[in-house]
N, C-alpha and C. Protein backbone atom coordinates (compact mmCIF):
# COMPACT_ATOMS: atom_id res chain seq x y z
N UNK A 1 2.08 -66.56 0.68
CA UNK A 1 0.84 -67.14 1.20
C UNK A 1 -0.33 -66.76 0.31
N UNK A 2 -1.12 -67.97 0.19
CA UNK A 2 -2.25 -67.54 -0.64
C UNK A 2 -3.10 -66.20 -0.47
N UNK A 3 -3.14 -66.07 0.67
CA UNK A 3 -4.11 -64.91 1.65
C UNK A 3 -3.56 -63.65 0.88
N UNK A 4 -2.07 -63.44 0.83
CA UNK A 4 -1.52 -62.08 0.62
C UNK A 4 -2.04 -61.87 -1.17
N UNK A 5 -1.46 -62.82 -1.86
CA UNK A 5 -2.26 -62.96 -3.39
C UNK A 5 -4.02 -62.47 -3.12
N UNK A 6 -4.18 -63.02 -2.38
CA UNK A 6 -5.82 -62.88 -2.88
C UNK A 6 -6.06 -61.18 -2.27
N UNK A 7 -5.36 -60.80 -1.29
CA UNK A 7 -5.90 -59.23 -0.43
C UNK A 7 -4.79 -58.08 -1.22
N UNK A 8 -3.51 -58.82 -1.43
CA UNK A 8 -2.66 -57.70 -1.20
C UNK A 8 -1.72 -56.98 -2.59
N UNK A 9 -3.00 -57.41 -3.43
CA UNK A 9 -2.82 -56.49 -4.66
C UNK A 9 -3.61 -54.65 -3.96
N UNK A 10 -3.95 -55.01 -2.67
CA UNK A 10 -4.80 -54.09 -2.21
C UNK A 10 -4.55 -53.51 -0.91
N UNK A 11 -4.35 -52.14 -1.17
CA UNK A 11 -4.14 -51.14 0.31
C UNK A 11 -4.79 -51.56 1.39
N UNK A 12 -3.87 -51.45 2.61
CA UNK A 12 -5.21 -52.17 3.64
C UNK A 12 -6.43 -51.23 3.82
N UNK A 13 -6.04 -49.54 3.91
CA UNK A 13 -7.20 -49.09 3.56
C UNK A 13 -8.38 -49.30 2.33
N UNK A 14 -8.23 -49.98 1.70
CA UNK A 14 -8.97 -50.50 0.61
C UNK A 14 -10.31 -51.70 0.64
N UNK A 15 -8.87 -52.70 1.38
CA UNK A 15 -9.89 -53.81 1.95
C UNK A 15 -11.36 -53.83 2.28
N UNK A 16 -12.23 -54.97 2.10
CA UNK A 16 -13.56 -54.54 2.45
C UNK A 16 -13.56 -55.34 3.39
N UNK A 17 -14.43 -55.34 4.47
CA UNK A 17 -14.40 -55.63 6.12
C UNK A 17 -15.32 -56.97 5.66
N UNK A 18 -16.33 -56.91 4.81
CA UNK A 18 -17.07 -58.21 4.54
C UNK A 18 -16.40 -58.77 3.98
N UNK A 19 -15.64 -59.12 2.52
CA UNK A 19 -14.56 -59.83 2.47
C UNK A 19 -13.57 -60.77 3.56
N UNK A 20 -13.17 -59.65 3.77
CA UNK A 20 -12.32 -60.49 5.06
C UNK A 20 -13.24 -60.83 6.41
N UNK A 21 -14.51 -60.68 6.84
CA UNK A 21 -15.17 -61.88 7.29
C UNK A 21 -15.29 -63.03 6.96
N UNK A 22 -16.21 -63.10 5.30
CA UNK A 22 -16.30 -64.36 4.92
C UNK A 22 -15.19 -65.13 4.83
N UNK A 23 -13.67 -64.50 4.71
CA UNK A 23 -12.55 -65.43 4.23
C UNK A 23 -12.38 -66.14 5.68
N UNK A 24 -12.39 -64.82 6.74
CA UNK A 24 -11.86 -65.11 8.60
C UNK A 24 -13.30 -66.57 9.02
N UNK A 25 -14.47 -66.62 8.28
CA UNK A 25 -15.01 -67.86 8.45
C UNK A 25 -15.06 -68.99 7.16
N UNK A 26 -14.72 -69.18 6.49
CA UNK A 26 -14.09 -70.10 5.94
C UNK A 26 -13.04 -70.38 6.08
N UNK A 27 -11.84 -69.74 6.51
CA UNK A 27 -10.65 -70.74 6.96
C UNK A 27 -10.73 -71.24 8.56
N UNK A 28 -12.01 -70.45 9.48
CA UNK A 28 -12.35 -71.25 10.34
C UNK A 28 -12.96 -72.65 10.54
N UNK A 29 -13.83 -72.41 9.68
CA UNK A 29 -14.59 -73.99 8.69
C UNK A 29 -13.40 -74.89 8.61
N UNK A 30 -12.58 -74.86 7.78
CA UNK A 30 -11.25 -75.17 7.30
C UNK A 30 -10.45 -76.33 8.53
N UNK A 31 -10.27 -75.02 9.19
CA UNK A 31 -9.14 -75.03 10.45
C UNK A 31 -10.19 -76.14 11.56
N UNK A 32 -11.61 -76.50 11.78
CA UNK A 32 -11.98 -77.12 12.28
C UNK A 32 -12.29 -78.66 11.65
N UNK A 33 -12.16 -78.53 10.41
CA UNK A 33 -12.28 -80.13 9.76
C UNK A 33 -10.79 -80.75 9.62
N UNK A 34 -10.27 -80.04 9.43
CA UNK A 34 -8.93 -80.16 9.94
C UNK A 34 -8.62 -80.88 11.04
N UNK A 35 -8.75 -80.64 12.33
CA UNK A 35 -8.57 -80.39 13.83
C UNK A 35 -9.38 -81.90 13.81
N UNK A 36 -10.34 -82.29 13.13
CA UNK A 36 -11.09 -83.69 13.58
C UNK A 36 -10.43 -84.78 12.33
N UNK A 37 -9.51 -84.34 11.48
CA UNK A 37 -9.21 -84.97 11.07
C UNK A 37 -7.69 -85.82 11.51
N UNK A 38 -7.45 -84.64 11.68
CA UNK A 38 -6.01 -85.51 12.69
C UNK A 38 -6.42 -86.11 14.35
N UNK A 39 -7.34 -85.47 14.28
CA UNK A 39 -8.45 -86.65 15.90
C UNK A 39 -8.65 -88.15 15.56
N UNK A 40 -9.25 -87.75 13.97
CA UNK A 40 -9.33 -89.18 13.82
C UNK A 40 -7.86 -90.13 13.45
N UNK A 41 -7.09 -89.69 12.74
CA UNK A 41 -6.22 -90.38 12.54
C UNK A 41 -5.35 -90.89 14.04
N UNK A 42 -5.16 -90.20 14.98
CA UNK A 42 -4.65 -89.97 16.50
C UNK A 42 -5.35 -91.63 17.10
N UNK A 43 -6.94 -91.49 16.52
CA UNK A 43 -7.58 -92.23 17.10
C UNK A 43 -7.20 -93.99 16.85
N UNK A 44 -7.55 -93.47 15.29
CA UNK A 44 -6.81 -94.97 14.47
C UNK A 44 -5.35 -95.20 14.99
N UNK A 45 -4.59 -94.59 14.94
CA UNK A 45 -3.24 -94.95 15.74
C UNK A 45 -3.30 -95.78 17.19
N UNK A 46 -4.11 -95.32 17.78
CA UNK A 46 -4.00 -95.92 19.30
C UNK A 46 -4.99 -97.01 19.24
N UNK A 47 -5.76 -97.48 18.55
CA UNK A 47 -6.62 -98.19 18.36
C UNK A 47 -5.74 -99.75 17.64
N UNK A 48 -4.35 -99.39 16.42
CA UNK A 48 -3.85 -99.77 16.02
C UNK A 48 -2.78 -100.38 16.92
N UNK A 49 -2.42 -99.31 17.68
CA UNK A 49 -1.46 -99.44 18.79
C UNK A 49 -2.21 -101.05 20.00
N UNK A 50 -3.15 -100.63 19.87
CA UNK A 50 -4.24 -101.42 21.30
C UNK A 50 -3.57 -103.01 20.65
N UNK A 51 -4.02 -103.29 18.96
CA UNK A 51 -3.87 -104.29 18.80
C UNK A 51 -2.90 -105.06 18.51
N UNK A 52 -1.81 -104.24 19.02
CA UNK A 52 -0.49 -104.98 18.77
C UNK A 52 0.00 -105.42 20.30
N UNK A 53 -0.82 -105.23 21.01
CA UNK A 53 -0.33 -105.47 22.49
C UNK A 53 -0.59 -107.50 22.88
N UNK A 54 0.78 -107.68 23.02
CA UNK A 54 0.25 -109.45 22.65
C UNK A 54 0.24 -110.32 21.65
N UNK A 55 0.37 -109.04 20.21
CA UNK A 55 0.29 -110.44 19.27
C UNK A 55 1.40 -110.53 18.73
N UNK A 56 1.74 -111.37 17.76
CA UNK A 56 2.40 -112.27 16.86
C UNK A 56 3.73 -110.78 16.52
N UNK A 57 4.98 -111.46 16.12
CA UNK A 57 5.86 -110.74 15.57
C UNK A 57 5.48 -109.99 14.08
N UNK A 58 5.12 -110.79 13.43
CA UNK A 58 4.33 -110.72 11.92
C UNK A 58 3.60 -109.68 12.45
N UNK A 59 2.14 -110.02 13.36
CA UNK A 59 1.15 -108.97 13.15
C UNK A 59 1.39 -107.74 13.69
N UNK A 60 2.60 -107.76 14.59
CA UNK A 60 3.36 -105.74 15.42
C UNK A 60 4.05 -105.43 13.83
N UNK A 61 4.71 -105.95 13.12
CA UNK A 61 4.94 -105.82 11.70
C UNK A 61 4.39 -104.91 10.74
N UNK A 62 3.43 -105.78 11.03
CA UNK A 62 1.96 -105.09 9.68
C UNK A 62 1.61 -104.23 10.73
N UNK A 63 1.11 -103.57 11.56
CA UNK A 63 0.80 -103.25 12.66
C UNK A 63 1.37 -101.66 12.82
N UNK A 64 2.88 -101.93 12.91
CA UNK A 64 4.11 -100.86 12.68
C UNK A 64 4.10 -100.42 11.16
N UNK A 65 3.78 -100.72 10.50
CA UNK A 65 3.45 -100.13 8.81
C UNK A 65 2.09 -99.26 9.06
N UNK A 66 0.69 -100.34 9.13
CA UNK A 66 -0.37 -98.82 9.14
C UNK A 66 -0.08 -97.53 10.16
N UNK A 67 0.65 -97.78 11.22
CA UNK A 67 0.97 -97.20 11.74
C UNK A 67 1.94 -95.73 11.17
N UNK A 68 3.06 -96.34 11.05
CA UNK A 68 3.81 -95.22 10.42
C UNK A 68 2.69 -94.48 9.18
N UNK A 69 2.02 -95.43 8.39
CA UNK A 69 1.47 -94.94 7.48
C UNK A 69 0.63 -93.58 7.65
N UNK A 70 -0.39 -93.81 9.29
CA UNK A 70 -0.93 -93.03 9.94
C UNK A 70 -0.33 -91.81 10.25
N UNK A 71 1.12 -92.09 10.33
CA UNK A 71 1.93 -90.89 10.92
C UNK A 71 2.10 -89.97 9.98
N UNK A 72 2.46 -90.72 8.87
CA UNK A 72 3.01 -89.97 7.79
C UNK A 72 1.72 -88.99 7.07
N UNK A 73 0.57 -89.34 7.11
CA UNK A 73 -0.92 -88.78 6.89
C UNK A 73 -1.49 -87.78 7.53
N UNK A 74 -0.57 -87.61 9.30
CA UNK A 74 -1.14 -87.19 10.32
C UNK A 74 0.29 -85.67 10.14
N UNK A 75 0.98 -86.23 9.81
CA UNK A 75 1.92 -84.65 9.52
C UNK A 75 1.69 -83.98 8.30
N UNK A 76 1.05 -84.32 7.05
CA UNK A 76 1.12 -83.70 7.02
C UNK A 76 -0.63 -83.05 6.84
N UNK A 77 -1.37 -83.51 7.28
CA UNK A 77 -2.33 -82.74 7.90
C UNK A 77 -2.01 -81.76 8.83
N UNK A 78 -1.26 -81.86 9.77
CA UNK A 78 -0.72 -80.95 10.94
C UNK A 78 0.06 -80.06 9.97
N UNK A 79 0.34 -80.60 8.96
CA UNK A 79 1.29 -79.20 8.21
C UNK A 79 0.58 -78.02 7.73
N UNK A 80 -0.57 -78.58 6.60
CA UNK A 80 -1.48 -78.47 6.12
C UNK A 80 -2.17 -77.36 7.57
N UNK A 81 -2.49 -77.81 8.75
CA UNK A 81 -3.42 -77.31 9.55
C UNK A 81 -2.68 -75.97 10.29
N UNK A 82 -1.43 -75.79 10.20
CA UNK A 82 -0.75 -74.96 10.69
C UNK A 82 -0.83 -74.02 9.27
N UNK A 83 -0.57 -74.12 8.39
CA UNK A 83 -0.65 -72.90 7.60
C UNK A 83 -1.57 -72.40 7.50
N UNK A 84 -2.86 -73.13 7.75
CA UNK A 84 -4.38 -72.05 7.45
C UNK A 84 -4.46 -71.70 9.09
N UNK A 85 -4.02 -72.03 10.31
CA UNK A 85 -3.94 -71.47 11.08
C UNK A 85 -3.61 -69.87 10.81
N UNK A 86 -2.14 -70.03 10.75
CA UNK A 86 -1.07 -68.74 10.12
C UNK A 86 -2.08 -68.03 9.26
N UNK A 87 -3.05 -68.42 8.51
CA UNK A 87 -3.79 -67.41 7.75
C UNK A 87 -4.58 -66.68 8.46
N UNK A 88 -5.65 -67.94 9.07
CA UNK A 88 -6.93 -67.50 9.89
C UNK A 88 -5.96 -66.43 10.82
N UNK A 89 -5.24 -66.10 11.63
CA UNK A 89 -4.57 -65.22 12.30
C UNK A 89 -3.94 -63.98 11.27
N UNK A 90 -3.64 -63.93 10.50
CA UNK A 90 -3.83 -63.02 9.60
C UNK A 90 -5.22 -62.44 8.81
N UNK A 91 -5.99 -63.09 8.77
CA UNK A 91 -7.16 -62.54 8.40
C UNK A 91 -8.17 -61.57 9.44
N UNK A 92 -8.08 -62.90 10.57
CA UNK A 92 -8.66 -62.46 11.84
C UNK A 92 -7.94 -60.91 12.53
N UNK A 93 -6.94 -60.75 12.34
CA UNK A 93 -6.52 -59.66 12.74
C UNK A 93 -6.71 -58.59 11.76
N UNK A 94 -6.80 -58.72 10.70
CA UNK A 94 -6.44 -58.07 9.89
C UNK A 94 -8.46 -57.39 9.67
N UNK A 95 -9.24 -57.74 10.54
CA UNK A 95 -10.58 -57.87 10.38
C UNK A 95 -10.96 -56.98 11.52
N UNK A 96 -10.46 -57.13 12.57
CA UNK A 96 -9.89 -56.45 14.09
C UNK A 96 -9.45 -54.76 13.43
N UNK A 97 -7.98 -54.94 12.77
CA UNK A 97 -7.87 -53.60 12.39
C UNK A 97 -9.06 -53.03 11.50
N UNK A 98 -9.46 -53.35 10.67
CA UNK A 98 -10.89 -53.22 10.33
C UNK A 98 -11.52 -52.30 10.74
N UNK A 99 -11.84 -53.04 11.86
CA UNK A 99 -12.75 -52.23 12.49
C UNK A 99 -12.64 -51.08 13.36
N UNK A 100 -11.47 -50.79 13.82
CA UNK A 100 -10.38 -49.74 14.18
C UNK A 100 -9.58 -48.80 13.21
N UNK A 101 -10.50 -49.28 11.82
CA UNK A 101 -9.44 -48.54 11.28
C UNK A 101 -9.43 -46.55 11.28
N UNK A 102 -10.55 -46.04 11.64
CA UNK A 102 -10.76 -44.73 11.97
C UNK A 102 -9.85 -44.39 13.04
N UNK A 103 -9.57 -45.07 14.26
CA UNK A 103 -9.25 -44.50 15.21
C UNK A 103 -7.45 -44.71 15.09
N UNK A 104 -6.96 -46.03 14.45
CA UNK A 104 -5.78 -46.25 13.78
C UNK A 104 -5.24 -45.33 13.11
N UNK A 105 -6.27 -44.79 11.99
CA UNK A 105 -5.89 -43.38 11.23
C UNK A 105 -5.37 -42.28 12.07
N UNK A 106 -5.77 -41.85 12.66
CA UNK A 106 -5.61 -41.11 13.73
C UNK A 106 -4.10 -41.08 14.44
N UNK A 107 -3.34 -42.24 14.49
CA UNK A 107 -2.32 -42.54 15.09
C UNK A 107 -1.14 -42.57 13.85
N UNK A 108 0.32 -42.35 14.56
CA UNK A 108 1.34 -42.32 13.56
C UNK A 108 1.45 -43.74 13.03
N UNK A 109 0.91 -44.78 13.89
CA UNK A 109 1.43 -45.99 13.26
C UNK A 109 0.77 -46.47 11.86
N UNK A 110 -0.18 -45.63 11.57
CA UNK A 110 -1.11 -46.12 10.07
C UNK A 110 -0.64 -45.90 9.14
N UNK A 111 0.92 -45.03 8.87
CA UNK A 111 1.35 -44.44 8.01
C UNK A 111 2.84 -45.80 7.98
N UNK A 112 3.12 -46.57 9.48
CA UNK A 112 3.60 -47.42 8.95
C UNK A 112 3.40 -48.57 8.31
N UNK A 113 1.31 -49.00 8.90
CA UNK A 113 1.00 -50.26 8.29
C UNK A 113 0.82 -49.75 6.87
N UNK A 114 0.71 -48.72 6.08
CA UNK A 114 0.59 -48.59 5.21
C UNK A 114 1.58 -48.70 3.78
N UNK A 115 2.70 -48.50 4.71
CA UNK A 115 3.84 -48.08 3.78
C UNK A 115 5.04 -49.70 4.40
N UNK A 116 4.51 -50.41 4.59
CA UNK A 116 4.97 -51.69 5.24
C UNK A 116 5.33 -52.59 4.30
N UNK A 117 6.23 -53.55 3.90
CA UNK A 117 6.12 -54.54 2.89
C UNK A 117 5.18 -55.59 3.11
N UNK A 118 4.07 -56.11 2.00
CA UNK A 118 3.45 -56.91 2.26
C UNK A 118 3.88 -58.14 3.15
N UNK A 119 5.20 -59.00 3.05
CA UNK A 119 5.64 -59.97 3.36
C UNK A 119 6.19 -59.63 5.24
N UNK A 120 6.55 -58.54 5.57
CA UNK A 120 6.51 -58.04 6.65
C UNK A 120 5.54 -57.91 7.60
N UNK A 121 4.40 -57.51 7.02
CA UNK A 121 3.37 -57.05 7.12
C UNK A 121 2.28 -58.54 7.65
N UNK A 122 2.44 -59.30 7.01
CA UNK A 122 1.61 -60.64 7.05
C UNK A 122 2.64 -61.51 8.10
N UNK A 123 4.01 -60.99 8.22
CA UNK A 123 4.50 -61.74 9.47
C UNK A 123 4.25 -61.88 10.59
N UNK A 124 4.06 -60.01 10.80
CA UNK A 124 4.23 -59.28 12.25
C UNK A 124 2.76 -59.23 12.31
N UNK A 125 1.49 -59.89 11.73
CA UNK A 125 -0.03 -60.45 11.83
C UNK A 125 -0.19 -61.48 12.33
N UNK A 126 0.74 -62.16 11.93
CA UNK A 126 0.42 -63.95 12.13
C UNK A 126 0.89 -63.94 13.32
N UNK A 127 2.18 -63.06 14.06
CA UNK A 127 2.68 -63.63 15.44
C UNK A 127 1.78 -62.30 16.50
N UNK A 128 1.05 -61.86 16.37
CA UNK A 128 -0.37 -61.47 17.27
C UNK A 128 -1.74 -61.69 17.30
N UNK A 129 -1.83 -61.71 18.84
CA UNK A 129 -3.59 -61.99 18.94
C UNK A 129 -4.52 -60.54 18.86
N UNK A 130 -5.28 -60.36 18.41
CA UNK A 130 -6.00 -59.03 18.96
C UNK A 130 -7.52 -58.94 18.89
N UNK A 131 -7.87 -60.48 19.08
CA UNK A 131 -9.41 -60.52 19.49
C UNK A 131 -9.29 -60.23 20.89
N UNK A 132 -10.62 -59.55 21.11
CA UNK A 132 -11.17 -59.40 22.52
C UNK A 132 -10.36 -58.67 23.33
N UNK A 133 -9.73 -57.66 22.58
CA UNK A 133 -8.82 -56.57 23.15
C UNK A 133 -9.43 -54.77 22.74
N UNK A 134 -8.84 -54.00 23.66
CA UNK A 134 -9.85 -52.62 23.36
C UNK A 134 -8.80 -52.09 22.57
N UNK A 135 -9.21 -50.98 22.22
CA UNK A 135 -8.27 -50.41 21.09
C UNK A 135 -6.97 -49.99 21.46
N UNK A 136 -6.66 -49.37 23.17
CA UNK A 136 -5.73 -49.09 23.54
C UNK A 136 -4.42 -50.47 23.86
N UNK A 137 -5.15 -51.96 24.02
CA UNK A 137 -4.31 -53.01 23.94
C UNK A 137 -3.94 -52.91 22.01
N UNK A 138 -4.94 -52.79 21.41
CA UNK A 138 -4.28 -53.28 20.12
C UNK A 138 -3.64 -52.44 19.59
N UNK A 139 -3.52 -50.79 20.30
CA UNK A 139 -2.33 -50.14 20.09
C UNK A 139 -1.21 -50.64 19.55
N UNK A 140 -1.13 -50.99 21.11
CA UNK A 140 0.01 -51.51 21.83
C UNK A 140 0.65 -52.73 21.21
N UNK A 141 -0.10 -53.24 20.74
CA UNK A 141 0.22 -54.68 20.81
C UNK A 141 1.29 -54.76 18.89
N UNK A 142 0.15 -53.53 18.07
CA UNK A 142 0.48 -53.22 16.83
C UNK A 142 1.84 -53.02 16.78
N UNK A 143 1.85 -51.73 17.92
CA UNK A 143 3.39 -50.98 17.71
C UNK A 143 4.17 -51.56 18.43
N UNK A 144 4.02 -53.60 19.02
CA UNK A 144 4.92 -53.82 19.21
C UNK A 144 5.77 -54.71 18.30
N UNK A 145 4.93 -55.13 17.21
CA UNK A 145 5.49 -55.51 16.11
C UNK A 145 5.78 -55.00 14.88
N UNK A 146 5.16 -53.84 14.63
CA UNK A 146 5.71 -53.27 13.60
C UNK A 146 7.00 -51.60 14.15
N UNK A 147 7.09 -51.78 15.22
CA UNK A 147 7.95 -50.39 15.71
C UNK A 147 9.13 -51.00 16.16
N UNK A 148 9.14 -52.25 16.91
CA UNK A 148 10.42 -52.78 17.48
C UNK A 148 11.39 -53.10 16.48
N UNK A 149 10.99 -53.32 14.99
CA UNK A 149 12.03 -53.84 14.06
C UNK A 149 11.98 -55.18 14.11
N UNK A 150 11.43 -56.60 14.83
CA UNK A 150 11.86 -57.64 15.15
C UNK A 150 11.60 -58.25 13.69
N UNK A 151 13.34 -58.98 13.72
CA UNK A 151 12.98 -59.60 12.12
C UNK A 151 12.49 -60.58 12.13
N UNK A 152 11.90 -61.05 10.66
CA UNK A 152 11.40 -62.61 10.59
C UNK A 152 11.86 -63.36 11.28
N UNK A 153 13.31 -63.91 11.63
CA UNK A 153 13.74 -64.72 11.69
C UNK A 153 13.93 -64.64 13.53
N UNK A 154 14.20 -63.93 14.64
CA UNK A 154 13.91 -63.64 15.39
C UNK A 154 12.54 -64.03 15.50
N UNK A 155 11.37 -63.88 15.09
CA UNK A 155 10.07 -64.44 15.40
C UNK A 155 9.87 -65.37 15.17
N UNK A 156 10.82 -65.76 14.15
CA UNK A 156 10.15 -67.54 13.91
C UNK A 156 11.01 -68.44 14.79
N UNK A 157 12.41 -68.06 15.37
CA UNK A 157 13.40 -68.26 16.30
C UNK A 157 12.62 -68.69 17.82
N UNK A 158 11.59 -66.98 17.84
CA UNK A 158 10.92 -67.27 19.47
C UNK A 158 9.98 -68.22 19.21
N UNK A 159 9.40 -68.30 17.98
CA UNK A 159 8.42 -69.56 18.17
C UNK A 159 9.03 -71.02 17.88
N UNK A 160 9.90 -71.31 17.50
CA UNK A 160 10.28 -72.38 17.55
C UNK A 160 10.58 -72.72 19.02
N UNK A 161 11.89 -71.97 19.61
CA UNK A 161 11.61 -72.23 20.92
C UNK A 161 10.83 -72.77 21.71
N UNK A 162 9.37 -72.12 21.86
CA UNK A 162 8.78 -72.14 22.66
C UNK A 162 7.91 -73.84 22.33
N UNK A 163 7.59 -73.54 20.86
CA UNK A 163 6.75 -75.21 20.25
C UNK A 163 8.11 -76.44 20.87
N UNK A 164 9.42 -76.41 20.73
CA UNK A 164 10.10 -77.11 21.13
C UNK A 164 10.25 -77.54 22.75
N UNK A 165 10.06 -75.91 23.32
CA UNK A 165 9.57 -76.72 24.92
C UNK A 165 8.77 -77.23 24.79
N UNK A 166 7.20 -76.96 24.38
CA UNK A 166 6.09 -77.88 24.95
C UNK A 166 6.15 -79.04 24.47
N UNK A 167 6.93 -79.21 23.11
CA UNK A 167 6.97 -80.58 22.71
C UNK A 167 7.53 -81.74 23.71
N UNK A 168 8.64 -81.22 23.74
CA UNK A 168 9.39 -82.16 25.11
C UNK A 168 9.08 -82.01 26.13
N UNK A 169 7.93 -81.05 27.00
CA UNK A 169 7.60 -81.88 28.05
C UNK A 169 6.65 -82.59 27.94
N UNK A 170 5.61 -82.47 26.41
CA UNK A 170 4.36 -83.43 26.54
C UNK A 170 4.88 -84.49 26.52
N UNK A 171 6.29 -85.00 25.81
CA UNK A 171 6.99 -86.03 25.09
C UNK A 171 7.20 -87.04 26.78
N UNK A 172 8.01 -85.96 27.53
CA UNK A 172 8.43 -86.43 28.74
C UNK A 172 7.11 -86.72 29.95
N UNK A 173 5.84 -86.35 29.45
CA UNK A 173 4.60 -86.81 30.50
C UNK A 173 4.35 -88.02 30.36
N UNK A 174 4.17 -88.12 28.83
CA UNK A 174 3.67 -89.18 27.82
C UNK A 174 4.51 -90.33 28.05
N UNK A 175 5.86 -90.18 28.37
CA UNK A 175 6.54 -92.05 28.13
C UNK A 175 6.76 -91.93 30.02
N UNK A 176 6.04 -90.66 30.35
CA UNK A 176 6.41 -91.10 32.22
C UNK A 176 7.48 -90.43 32.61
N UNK A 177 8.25 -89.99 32.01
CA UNK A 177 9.91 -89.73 32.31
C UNK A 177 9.74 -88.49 33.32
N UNK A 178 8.45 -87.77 33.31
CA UNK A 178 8.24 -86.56 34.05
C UNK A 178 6.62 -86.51 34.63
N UNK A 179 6.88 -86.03 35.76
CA UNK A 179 5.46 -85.86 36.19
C UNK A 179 4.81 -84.28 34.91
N UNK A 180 3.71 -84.36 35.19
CA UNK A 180 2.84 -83.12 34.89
C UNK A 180 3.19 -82.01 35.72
N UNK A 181 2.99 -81.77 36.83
CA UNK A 181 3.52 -80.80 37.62
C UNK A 181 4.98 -79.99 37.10
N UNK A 182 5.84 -81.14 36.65
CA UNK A 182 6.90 -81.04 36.81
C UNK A 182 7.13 -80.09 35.29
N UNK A 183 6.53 -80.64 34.35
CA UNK A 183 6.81 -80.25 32.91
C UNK A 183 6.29 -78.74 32.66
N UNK A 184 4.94 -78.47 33.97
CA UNK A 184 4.23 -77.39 33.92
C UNK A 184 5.49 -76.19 34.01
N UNK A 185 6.33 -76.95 34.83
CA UNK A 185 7.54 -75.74 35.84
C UNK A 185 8.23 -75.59 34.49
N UNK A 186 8.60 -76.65 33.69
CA UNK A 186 9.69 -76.68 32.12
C UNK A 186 9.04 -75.30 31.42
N UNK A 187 7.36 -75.39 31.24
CA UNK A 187 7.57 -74.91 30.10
C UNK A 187 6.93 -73.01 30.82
N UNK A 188 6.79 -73.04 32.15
CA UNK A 188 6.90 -71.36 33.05
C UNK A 188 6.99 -70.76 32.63
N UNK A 189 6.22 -69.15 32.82
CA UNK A 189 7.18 -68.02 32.31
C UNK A 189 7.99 -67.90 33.14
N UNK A 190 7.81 -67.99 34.87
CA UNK A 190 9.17 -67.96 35.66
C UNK A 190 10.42 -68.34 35.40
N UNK A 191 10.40 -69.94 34.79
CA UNK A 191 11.43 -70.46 34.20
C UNK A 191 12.38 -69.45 33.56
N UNK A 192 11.54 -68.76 32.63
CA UNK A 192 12.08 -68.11 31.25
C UNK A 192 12.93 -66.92 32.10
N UNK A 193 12.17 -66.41 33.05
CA UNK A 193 12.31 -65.39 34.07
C UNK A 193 13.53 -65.58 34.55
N UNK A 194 13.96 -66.55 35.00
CA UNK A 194 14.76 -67.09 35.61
C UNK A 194 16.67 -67.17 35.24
N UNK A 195 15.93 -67.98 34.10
CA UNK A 195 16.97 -68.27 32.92
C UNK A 195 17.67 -66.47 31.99
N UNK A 196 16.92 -65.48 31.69
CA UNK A 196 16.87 -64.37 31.56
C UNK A 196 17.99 -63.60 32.67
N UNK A 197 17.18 -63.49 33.66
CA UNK A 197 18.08 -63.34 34.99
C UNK A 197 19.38 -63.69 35.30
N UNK A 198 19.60 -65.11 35.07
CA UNK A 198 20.68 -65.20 35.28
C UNK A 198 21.73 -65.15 34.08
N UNK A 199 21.49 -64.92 33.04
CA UNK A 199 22.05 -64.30 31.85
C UNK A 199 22.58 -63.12 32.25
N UNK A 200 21.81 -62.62 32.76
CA UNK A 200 22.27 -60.88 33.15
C UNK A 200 23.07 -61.02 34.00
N UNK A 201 23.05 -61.93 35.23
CA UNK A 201 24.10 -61.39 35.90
C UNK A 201 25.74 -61.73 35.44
């Protein structure tokens, strides 16, 4: 990732806290022109969509071309918008420890973010939040990704998962096949609760 090139010729104790502001608001900048750009394309789609309702075989044709065309423009913007996500969440956190970093020192776990592989290191960032948390949540939250061992692939495993439920129940609101209520129950933590549970027994 570009982010790790640009910081991580450098100790995180090293880092400068203004640095990684300005970067944590420019890939916010970023991440919001982004976000209106696939609005607009979303928009042109259904707008495109409107005018095929009724007409000519020919014109759903041409119709079904800008269309796909739209699609194909609109992923990979969404591709594009997910990796500076993945950054901004690495920066942003990484801005968080920052500012904790005295009281971090203090704790055994600084001796692991320190001695961590970069590529590890920028994983077990990207899959936590730790705005608007006190220091004793971002403990916690630290040593639950860098102490549990959970590998890459295990994290990118739980997140696929989970993007794959919500996909299919928005999928299933959207053509009707499911109420809202109903998809809310699909994508539960009870569900998960549930399903867990009865594994065990």
């Amino acid at each position: 990732m570009a982010i790790l090139e640009k910081f991580f010729g450098t100790p995180v104790d090293r880092l400068k806290l203004k640095d990684l502001q300005t970067e944590e608001m420019r890939l916010q900048n970023h991440i919001e022109i982004g976000r209106k750009e696939i609005q607009k394309l979303d928009k042109k789609k259904k707008d495109l969509f409107k005018q095929g309702v009724g007409a000519d075989l020919i014109k759903k044709k041409m119709l079904s071309q800008e269309i796909k065309h739209c699609d194909t423009q609109s992923q990979m913007k969404i591709k594009q918008f997910m990796i500076m996500h993945k950054q901004y969440m690495f920066v942003s956190n990484l801005v968080i420890m920052k500012k904790f970093e005295k009281e971090l020192k203090q704790t055994p776990l600084w001796k692991k973010i320190t001695n961590i592989e970069p590529a590890q290191f920028e994983n077990a960032l990207i899959h936590v939040n730790l705005k608007g948390k006190n220091f004793e949540e971002i403990l916690g939250n630290l040593n639950n990704v860098f102490e549990m061992g959970l590998s890459d692939s295990e994290l990118e495993e739980s997140t696929d998962e989970t993007e794959k439920q919500l996909m299919d129940a928005w999928s299933g609101v959207e053509t009707g096949a499911i109420e809202v209520e109903d998809a809310q129950k699909m994508v539960s933590t009870e569900k998960q609760l549930e399903k867990n549970e009865t594994e065990e027994k």
